[in-house]
N, C-alpha and C. Protein backbone atom coordinates (compact mmCIF):
# COMPACT_ATOMS: atom_id res chain seq x y z
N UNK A 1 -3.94 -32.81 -17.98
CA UNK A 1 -4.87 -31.97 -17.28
C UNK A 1 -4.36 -31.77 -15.85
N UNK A 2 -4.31 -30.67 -15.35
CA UNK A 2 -3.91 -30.16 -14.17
C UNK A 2 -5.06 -29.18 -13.66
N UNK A 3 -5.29 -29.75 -12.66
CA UNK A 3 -6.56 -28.72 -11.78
C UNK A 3 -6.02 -28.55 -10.24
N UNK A 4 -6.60 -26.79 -9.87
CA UNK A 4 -6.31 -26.43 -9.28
C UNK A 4 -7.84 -25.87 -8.36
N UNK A 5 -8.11 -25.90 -7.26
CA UNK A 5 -9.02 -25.50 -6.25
C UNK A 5 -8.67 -23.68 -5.55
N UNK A 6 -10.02 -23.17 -5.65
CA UNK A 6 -9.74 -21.92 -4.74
C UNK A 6 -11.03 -22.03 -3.82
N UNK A 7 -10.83 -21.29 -2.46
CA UNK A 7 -11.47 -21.32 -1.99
C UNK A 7 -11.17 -19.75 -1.02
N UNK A 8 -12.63 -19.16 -0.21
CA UNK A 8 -12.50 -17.98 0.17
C UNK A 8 -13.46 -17.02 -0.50
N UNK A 9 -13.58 -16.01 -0.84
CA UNK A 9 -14.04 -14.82 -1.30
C UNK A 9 -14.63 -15.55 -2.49
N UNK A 10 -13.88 -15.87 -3.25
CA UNK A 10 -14.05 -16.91 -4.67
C UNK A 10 -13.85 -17.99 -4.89
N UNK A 11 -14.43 -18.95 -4.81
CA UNK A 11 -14.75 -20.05 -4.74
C UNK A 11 -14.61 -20.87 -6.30
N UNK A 12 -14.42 -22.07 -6.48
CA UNK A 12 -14.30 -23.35 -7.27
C UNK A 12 -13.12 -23.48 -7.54
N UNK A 13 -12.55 -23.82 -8.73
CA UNK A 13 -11.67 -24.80 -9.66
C UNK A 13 -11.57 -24.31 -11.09
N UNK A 14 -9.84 -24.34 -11.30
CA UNK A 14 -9.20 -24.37 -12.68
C UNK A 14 -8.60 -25.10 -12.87
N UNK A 15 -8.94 -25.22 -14.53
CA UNK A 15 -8.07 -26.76 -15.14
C UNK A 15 -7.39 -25.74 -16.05
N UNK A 16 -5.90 -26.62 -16.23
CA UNK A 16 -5.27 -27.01 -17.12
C UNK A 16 -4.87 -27.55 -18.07
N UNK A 17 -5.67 -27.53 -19.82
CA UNK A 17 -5.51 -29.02 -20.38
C UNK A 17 -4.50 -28.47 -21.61
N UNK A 18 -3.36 -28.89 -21.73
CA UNK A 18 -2.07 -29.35 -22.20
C UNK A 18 -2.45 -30.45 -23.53
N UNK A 19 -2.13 -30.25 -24.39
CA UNK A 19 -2.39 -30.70 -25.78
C UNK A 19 -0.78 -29.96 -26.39
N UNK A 20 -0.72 -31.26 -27.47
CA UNK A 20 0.48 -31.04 -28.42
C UNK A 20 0.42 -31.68 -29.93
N UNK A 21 0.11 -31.12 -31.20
CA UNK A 21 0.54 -32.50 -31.97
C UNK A 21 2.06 -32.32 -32.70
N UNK A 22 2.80 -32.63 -31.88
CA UNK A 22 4.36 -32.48 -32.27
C UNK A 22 4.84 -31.42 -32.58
N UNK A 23 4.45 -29.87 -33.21
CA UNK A 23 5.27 -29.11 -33.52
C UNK A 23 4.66 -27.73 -32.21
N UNK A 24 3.87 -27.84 -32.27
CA UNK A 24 2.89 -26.80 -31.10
C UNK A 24 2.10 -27.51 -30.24
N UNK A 25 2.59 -26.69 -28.73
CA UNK A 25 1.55 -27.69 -27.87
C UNK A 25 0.72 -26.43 -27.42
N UNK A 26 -0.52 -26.16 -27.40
CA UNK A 26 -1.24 -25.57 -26.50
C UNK A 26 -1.47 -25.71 -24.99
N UNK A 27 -2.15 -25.10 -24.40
CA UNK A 27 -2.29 -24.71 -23.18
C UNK A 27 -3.52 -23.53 -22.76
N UNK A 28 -4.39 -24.66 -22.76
CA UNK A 28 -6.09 -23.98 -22.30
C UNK A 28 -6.31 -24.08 -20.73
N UNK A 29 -6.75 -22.78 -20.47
CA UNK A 29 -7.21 -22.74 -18.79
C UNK A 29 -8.40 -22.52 -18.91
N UNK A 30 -9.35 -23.24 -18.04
CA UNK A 30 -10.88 -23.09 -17.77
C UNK A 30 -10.82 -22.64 -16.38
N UNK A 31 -11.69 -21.58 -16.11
CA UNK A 31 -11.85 -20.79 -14.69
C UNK A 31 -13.50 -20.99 -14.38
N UNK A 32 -13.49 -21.95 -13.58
CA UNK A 32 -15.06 -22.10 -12.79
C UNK A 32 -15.45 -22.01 -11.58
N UNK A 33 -15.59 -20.46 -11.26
CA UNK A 33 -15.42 -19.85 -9.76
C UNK A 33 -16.78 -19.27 -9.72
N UNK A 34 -17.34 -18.87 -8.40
CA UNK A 34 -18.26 -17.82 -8.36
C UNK A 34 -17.73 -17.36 -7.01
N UNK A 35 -18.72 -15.68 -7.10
CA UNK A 35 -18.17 -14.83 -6.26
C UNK A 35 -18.56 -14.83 -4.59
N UNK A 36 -18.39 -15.33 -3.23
CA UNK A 36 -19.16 -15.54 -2.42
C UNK A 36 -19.55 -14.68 -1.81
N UNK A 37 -18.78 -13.30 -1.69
CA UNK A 37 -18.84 -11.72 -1.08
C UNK A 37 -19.79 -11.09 -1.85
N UNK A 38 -20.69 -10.56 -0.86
CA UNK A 38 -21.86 -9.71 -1.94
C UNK A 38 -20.93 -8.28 -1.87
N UNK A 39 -20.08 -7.68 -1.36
CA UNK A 39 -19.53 -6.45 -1.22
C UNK A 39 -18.54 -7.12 -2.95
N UNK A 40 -17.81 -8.06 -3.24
CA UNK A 40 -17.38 -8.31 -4.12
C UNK A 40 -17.99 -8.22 -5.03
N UNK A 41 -18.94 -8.86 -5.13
CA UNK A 41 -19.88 -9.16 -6.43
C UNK A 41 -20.70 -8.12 -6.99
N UNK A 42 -20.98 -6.96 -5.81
CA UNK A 42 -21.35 -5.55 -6.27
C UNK A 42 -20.36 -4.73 -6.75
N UNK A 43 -19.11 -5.00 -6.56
CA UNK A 43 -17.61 -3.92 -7.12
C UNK A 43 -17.71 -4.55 -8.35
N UNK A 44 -17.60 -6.36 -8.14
CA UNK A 44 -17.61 -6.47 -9.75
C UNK A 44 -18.36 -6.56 -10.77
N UNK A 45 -19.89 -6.19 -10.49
CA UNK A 45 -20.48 -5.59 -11.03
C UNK A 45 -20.60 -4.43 -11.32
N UNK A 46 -20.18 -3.36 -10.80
CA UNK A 46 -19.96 -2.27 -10.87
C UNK A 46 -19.01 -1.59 -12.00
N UNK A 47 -17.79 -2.39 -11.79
CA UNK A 47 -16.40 -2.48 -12.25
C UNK A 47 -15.92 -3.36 -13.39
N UNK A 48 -16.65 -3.99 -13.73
CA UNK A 48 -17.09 -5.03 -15.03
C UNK A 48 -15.88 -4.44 -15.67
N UNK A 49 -16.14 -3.48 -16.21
CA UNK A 49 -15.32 -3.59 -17.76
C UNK A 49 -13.63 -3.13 -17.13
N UNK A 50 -13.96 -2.73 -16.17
CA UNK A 50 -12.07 -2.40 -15.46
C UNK A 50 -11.80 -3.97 -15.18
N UNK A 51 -12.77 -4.63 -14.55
CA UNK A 51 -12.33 -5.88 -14.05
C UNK A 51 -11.47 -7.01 -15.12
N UNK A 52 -12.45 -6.67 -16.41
CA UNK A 52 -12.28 -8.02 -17.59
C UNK A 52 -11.05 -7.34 -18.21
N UNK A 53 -10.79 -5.82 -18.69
CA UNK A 53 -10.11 -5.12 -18.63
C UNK A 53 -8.09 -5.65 -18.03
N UNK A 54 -8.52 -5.69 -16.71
CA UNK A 54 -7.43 -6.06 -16.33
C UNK A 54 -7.09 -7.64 -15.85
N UNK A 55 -7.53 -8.07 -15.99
CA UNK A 55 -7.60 -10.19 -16.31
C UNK A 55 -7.00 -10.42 -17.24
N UNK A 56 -8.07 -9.60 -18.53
CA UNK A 56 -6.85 -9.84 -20.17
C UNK A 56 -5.87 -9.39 -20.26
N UNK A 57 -5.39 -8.11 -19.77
CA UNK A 57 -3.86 -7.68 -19.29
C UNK A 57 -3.02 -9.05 -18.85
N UNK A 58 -3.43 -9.32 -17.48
CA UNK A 58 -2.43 -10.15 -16.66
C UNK A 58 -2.62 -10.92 -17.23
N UNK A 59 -3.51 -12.03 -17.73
CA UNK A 59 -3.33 -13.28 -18.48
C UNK A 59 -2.37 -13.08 -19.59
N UNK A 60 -2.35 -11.86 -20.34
CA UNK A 60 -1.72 -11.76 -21.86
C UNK A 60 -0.22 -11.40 -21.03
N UNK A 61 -0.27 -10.55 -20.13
CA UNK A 61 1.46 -10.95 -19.34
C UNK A 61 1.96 -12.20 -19.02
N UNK A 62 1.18 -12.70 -18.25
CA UNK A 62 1.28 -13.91 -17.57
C UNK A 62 1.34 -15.20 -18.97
N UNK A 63 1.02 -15.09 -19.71
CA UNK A 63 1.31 -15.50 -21.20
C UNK A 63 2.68 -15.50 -21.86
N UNK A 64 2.98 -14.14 -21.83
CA UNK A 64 4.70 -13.24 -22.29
C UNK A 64 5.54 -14.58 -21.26
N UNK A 65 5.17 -14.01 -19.96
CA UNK A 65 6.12 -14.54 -19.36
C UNK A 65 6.69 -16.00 -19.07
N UNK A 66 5.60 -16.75 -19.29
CA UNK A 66 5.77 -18.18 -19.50
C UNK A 66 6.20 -18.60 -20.78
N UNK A 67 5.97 -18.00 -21.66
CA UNK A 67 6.66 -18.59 -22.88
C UNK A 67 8.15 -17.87 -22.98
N UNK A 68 8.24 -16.70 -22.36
CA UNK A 68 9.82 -16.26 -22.09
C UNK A 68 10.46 -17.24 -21.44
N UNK A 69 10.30 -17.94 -20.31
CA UNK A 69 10.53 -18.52 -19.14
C UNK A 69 10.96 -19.85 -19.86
N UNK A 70 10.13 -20.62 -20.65
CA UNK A 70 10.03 -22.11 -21.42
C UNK A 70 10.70 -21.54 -22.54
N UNK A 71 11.27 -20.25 -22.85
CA UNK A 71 12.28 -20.22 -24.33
C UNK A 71 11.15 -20.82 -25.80
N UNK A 72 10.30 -20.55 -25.23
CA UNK A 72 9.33 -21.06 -26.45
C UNK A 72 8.74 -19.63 -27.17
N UNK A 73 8.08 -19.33 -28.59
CA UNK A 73 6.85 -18.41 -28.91
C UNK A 73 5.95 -18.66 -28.73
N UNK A 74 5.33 -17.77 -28.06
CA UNK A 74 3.71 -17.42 -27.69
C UNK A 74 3.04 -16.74 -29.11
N UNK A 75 2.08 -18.18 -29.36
CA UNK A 75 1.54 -17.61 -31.08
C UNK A 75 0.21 -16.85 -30.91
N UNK A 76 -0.64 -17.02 -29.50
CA UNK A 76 -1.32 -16.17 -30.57
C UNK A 76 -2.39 -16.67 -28.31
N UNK A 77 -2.82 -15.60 -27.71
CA UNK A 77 -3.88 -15.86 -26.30
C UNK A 77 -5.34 -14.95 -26.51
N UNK A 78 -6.28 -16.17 -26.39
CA UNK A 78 -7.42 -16.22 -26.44
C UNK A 78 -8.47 -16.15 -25.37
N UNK A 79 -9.10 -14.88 -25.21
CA UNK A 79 -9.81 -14.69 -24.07
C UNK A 79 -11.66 -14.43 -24.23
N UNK A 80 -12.25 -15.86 -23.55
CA UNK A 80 -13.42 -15.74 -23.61
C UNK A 80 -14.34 -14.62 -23.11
C-alpha cells in the first residue's frame, strides 16, 4: 500500500494497494478527495459528464503507459 496526500483546491488522499498471486499482480487506486473551491465544484458540477469523461481517458492512458513502461500487459482498467 502506497498513499499519497493532496492538498489545495482538492483536498485528501490516494492509496495504492498492489496485490499479486504469482502470475498477475494488480494495482487498485482509491481517490478520497473533496472539492474546496465553490467556483470548482460548480464547473464540476456543471461539467460532470466532460469531467468523468476525461479522468477515464487519462487513467486508461496513464494505464497504457505504465504497463508499456514495466514491459508488462495491461489486462483489462476498471473505473468506478
Amino acid at each position: 500500500m502506497i498513499e499519497g496526500y493532496v492538498t489545495g483546491d482538492v483536498r485528501g488522499k490516494g492509496t495504492w494497494f498492489l496485490s499479486s498471486d504469482g502470475k498477475t499482480t494488480t494495482a487498485r487506486y482509491e481517490w478520497e478527495v473533496s472539492i474546496c473551491s465553490r467556483l470548482i465544484r460548480l464547473f464540476a458540477y456543471i461539467a460532470y459528464p466532460v469531467v468523468r469523461w476525461n479522468h477515464n481517458f487519462v487513467m486508461h492512458q496513464g494505464g497504457l503507459s505504465l504497463a508499456r513502461l514495466l514491459n508488462a500487459d495491461l489486462i483489462k482498467i476498471e473505473h468506478s
